[in-house]
Protein backbone atom coordinates (compact mmCIF):
# COMPACT_ATOMS: atom_id res chain seq x y z
CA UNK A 1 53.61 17.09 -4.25
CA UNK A 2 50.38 18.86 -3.63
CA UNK A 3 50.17 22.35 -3.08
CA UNK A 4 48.74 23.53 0.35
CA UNK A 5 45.40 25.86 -0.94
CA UNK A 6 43.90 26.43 2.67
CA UNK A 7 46.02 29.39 3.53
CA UNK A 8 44.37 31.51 0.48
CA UNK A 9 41.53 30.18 1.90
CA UNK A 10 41.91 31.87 5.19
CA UNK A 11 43.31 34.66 3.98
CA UNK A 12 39.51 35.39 1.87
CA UNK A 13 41.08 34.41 -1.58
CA UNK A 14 38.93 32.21 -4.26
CA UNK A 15 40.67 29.22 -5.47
CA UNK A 16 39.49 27.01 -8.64
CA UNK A 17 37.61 23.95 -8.42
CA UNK A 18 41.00 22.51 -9.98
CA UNK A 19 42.94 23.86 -6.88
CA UNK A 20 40.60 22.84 -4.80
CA UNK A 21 40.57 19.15 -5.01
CA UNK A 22 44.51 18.96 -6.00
CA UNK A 23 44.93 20.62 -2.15
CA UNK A 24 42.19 18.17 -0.60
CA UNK A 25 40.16 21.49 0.51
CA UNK A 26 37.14 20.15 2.50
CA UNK A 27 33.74 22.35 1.96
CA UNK A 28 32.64 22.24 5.87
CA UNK A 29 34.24 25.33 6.67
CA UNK A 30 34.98 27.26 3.29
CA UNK A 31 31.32 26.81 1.76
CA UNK A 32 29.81 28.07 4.66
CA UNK A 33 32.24 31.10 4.65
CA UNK A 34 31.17 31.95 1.23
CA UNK A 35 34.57 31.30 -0.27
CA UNK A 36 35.05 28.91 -3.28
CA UNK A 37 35.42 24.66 -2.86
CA UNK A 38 34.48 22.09 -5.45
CA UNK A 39 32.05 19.85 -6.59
CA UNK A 40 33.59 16.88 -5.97
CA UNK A 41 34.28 18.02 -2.03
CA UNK A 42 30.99 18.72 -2.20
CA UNK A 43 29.56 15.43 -3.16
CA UNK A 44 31.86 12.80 -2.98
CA UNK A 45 33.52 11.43 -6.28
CA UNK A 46 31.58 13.64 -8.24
CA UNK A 47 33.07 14.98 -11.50
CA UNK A 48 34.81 18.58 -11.26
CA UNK A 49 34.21 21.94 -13.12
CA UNK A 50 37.46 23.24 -15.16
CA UNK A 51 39.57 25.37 -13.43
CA UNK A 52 38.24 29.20 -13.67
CA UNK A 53 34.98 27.82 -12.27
CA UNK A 54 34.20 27.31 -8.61
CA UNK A 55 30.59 27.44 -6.10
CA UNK A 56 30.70 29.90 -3.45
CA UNK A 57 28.53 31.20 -1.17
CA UNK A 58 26.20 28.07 -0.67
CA UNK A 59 25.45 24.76 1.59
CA UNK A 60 27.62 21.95 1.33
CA UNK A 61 26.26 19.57 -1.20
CA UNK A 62 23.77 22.70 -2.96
CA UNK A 63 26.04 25.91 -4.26
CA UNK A 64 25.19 28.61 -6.27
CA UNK A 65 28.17 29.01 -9.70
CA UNK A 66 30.21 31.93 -9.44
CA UNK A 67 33.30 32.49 -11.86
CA UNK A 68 36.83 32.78 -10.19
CA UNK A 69 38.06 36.18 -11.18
CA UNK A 70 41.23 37.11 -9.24
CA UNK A 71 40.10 35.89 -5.92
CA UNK A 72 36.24 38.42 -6.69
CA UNK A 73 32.87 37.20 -7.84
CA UNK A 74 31.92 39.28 -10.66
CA UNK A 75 28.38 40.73 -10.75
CA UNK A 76 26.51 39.39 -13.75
CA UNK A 77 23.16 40.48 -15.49
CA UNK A 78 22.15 36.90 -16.89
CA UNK A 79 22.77 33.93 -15.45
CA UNK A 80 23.13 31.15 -17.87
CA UNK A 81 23.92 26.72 -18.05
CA UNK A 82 24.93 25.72 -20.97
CA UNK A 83 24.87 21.82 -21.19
CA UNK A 84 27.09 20.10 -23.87
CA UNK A 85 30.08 22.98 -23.53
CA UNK A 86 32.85 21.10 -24.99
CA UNK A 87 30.58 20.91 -28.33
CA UNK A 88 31.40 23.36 -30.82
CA UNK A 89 28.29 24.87 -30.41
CA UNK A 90 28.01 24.63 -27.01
CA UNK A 91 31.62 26.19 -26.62
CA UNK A 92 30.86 29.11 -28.50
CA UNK A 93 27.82 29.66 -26.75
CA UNK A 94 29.49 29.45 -23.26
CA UNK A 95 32.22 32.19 -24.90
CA UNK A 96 28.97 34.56 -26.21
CA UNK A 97 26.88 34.23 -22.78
CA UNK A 98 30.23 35.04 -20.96
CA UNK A 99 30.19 38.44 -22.10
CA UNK A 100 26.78 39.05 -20.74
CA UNK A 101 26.45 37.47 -17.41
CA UNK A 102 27.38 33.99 -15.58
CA UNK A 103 27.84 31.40 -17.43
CA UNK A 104 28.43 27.44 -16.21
CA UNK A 105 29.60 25.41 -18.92
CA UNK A 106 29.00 21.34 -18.06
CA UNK A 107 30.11 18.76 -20.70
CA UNK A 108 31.19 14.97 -20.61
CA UNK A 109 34.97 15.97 -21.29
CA UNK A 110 35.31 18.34 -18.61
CA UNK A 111 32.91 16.95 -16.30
CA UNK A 112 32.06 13.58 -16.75
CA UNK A 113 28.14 14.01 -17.65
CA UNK A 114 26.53 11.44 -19.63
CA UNK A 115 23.54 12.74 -20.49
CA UNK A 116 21.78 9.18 -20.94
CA UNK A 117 22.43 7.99 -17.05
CA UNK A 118 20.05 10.15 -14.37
CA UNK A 119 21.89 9.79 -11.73
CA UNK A 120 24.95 11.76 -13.56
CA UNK A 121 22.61 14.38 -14.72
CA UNK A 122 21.05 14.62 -11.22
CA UNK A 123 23.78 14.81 -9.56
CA UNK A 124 25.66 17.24 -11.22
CA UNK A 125 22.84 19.87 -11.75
CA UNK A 126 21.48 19.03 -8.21
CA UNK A 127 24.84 20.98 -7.08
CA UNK A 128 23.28 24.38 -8.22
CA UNK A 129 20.61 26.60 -6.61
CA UNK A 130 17.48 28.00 -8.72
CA UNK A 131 17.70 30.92 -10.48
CA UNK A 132 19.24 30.36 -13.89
CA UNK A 133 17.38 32.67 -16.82
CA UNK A 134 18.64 30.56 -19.42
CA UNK A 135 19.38 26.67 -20.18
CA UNK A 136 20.24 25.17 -23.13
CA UNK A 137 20.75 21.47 -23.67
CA UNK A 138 23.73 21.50 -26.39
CA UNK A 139 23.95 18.07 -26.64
CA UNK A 140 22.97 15.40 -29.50
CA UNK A 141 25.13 13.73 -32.06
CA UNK A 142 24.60 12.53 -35.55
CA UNK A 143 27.45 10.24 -35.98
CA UNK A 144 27.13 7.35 -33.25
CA UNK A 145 30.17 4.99 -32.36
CA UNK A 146 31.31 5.42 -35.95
CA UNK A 147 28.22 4.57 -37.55
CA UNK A 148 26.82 7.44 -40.07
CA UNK A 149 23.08 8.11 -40.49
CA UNK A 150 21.23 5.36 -42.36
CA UNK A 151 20.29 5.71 -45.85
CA UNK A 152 18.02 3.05 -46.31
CA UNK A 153 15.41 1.10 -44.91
CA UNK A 154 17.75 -1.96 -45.20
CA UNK A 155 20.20 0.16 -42.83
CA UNK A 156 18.28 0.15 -40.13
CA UNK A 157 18.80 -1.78 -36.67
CA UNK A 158 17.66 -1.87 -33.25
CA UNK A 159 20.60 -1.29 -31.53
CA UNK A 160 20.98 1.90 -33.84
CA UNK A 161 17.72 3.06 -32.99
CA UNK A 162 17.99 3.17 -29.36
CA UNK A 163 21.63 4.62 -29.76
CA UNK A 164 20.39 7.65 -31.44
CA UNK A 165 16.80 7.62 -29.00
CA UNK A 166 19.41 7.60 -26.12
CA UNK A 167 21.47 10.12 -27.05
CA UNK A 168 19.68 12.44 -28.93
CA UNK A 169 15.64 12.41 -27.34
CA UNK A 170 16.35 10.35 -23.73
CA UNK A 171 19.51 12.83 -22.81
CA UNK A 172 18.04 15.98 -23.65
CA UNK A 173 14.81 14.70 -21.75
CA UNK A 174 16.84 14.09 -18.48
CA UNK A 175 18.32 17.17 -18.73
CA UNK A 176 15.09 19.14 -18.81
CA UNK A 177 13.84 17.19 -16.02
CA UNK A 178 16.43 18.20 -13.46
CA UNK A 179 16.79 21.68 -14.93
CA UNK A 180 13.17 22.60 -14.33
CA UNK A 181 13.95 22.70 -10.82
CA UNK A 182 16.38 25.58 -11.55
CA UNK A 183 14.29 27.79 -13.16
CA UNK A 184 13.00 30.89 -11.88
CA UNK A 185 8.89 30.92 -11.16
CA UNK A 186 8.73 35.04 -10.81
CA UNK A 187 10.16 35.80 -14.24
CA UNK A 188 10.93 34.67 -17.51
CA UNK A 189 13.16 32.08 -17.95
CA UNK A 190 14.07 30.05 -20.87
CA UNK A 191 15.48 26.35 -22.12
CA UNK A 192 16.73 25.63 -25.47
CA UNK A 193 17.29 21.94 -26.85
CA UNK A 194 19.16 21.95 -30.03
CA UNK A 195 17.31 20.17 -32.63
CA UNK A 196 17.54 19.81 -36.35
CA UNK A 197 15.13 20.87 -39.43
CA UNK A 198 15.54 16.62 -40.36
CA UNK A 199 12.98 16.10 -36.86
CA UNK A 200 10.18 17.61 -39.10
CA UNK A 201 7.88 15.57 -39.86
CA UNK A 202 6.25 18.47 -42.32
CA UNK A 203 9.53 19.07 -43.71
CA UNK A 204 10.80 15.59 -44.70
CA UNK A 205 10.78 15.01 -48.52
CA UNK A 206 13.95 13.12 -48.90
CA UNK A 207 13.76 10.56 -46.83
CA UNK A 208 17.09 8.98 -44.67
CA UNK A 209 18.72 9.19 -41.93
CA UNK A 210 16.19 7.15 -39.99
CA UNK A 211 17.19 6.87 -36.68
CA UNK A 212 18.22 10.34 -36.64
CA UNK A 213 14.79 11.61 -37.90
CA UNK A 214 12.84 9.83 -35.44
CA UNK A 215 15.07 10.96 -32.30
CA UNK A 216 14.74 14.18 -33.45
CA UNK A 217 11.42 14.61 -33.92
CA UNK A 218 10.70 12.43 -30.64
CA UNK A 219 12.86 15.18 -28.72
CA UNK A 220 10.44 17.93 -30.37
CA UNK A 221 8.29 16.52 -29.00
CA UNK A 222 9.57 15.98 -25.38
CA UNK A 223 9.83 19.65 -25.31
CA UNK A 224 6.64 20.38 -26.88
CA UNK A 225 5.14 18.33 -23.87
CA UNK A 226 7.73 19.85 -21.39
CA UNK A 227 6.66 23.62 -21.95
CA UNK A 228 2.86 22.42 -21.47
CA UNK A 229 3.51 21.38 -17.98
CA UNK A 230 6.13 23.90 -17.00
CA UNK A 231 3.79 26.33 -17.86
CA UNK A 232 1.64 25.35 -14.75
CA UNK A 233 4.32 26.22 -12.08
CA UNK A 234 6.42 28.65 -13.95
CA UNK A 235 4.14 30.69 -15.83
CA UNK A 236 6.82 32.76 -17.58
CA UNK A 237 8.81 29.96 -18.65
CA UNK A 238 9.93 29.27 -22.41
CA UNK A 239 10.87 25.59 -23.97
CA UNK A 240 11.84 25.62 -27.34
CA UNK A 241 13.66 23.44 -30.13
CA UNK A 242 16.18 25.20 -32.09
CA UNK A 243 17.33 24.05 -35.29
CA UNK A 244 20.77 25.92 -35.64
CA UNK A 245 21.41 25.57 -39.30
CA UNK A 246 24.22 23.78 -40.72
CA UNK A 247 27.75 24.47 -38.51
CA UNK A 248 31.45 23.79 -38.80
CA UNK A 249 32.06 21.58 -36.03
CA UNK A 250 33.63 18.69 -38.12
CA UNK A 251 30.82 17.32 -39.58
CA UNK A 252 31.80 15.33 -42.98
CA UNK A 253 30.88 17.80 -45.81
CA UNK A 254 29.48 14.95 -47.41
CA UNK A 255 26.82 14.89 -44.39
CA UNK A 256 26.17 18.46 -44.79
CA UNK A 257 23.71 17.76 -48.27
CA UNK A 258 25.36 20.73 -49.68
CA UNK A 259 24.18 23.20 -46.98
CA UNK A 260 26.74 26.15 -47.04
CA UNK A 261 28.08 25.69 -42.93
CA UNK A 262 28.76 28.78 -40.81
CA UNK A 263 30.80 29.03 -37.90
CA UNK A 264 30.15 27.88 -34.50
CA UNK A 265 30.36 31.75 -33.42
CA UNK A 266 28.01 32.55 -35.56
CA UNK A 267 25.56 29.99 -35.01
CA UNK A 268 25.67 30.47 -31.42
CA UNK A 269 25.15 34.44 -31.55
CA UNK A 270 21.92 33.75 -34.03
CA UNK A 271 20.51 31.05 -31.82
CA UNK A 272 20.77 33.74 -28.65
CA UNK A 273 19.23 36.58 -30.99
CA UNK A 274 16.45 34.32 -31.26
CA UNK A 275 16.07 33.37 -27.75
CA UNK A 276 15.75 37.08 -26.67
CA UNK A 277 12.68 38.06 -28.93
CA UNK A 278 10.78 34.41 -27.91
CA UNK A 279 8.27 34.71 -24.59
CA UNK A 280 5.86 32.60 -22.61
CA UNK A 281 3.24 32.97 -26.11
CA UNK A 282 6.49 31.04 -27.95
CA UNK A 283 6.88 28.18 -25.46
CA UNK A 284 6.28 24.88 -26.52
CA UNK A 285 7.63 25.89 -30.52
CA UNK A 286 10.72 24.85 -32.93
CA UNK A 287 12.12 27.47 -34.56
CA UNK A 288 15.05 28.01 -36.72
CA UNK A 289 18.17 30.15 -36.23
CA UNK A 290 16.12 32.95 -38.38
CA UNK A 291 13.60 32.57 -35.95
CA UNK A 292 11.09 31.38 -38.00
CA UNK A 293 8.76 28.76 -37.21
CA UNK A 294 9.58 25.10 -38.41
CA UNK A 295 6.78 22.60 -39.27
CA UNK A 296 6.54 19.69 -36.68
């Protein structure tokens, strides 16, 4: 039995996305009254954000993200997307930029995003309004279907290729193409893309992991090419690759190379130290979770 939501509704109270669509809450009404209804009322079948987040105070179909606090938007200082939440990385990243602003959190597991169709990447992130100061594209995987990273030549297949392309260069890509529109043009903004030290070109004296390489350093490249343009019709913008050092989020040790892996906490908090000393002069760069630059 469904549980009637419109009477908090009426009554000025938030409700989560979660309770929104479980009590059939059309946006008409509520969206326009500034109080909270969901993304899928909003757009048809659309895929849902996790209970605790809801839009409020926009037009049906376009809503700025507020977080569902006890019926009250909170005030925040940043507001940040975070694209691949359900990663490790991403999850920890989405727990760090909560304490310092708005956060929105979107992920295949919660949400339904696959980063390699457009029209699920366009139609999620068409649901927000401008003004995000911070993106970053937390997707990427190194283990595909099962299949590890190739360690020969002899490994190597087309269909393994344009797994890897799809997921790892082609996703992020999308992403950065609908997120551009969400980007402030009177201040500084910035968009990560997690990338990895192995998409140097410079920096590649073992060899390996072919497919992985190559999407990698195609993404670097995407961004590279990204921040060029950007920097046309938002001035103040930053695009970056970050390589965010080896991390415990279940990768096989035997992937790791020997690496010593830190937390996904940690990781996240070094990657957002770095973020907040690069500017418009960085834009276009791959750095490392020191900060320091790595070779293309």
């Amino acid at each position: 039995m469904r549980r009637d939501y419109t009477g908090d509704l009426a009554e000025g109270k938030g409700v989560s996305a979660e309770e929104a669509v479980l009590g059939g809450i059309e946006p008409r009404s509520d969206g326009a009254a500034g109080r909270g209804f969901c993304i899928r009322c909003a757009q048809g079948e659309r895929a849902v954000p996790p209970a605790g987040i809801f839009l409020q105070k926009g037009r049906h179909g376009r809503a700025g993200m507020g977080r569902y606090l006890s019926g009250k938007v909170k005030e925040f200082g940043v507001r940040a997307l975070v694209v691949g939440a359900s990663g490790g990385i991403g999850a920890a990243l989405v727990a760090a930029l909560r304490e310092r602003g708005e956060v929105v959190g979107l992920s295949r597991r919660e949400h339904g995003l696959e980063v390699t169709e457009e029209a699920s990447v366009a139609g999620l992130l068409g649901a927000f309004e401008p003004g995000f100061d911070l993106v970053v594209v937390a997707t990427g995987a190194l283990v595909l279907d099962g299949v590890g990273p190739e360690k020969s030549l002899r490994a190597v297949t087309a269909e393994g290729l344009a797994r890897q392309f799809a997921v790892n260069a082609v996703g992020p890509a999308l992403v950065m193409k609908h997120a551009l529109r969400l980007m402030p043009r009177d201040r500084v903004s910035r968009l990560a893309v997690l990338s990895a030290r192995v998409g140097s070109i410079g920096d590649n004296g073992l060899g390996g992991w072919y497919g992985y390489r190559a999407a990698k350093a195609a993404l670097n490249q995407l961004v590279r090419t990204t921040a060029v343009e950007a920097r046309r019709t938002h001035p103040q913008s930053v695009f970056v690759a970050l390589h965010p050092g080896t991390v415990e989020t279940g990768l096989a040790p035997a992937l790791r190379a020997g690496h010593p892996a830190v937390p996904a906490e940690v990781a996240a908090g070094n990657l957002l130290r770095v973020l907040e000393g690069l500017g418009p002069e960085q834009s276009g760069g791959f750095f490392d979770w020191k900060g320091e630059v790595v070779p293309w």
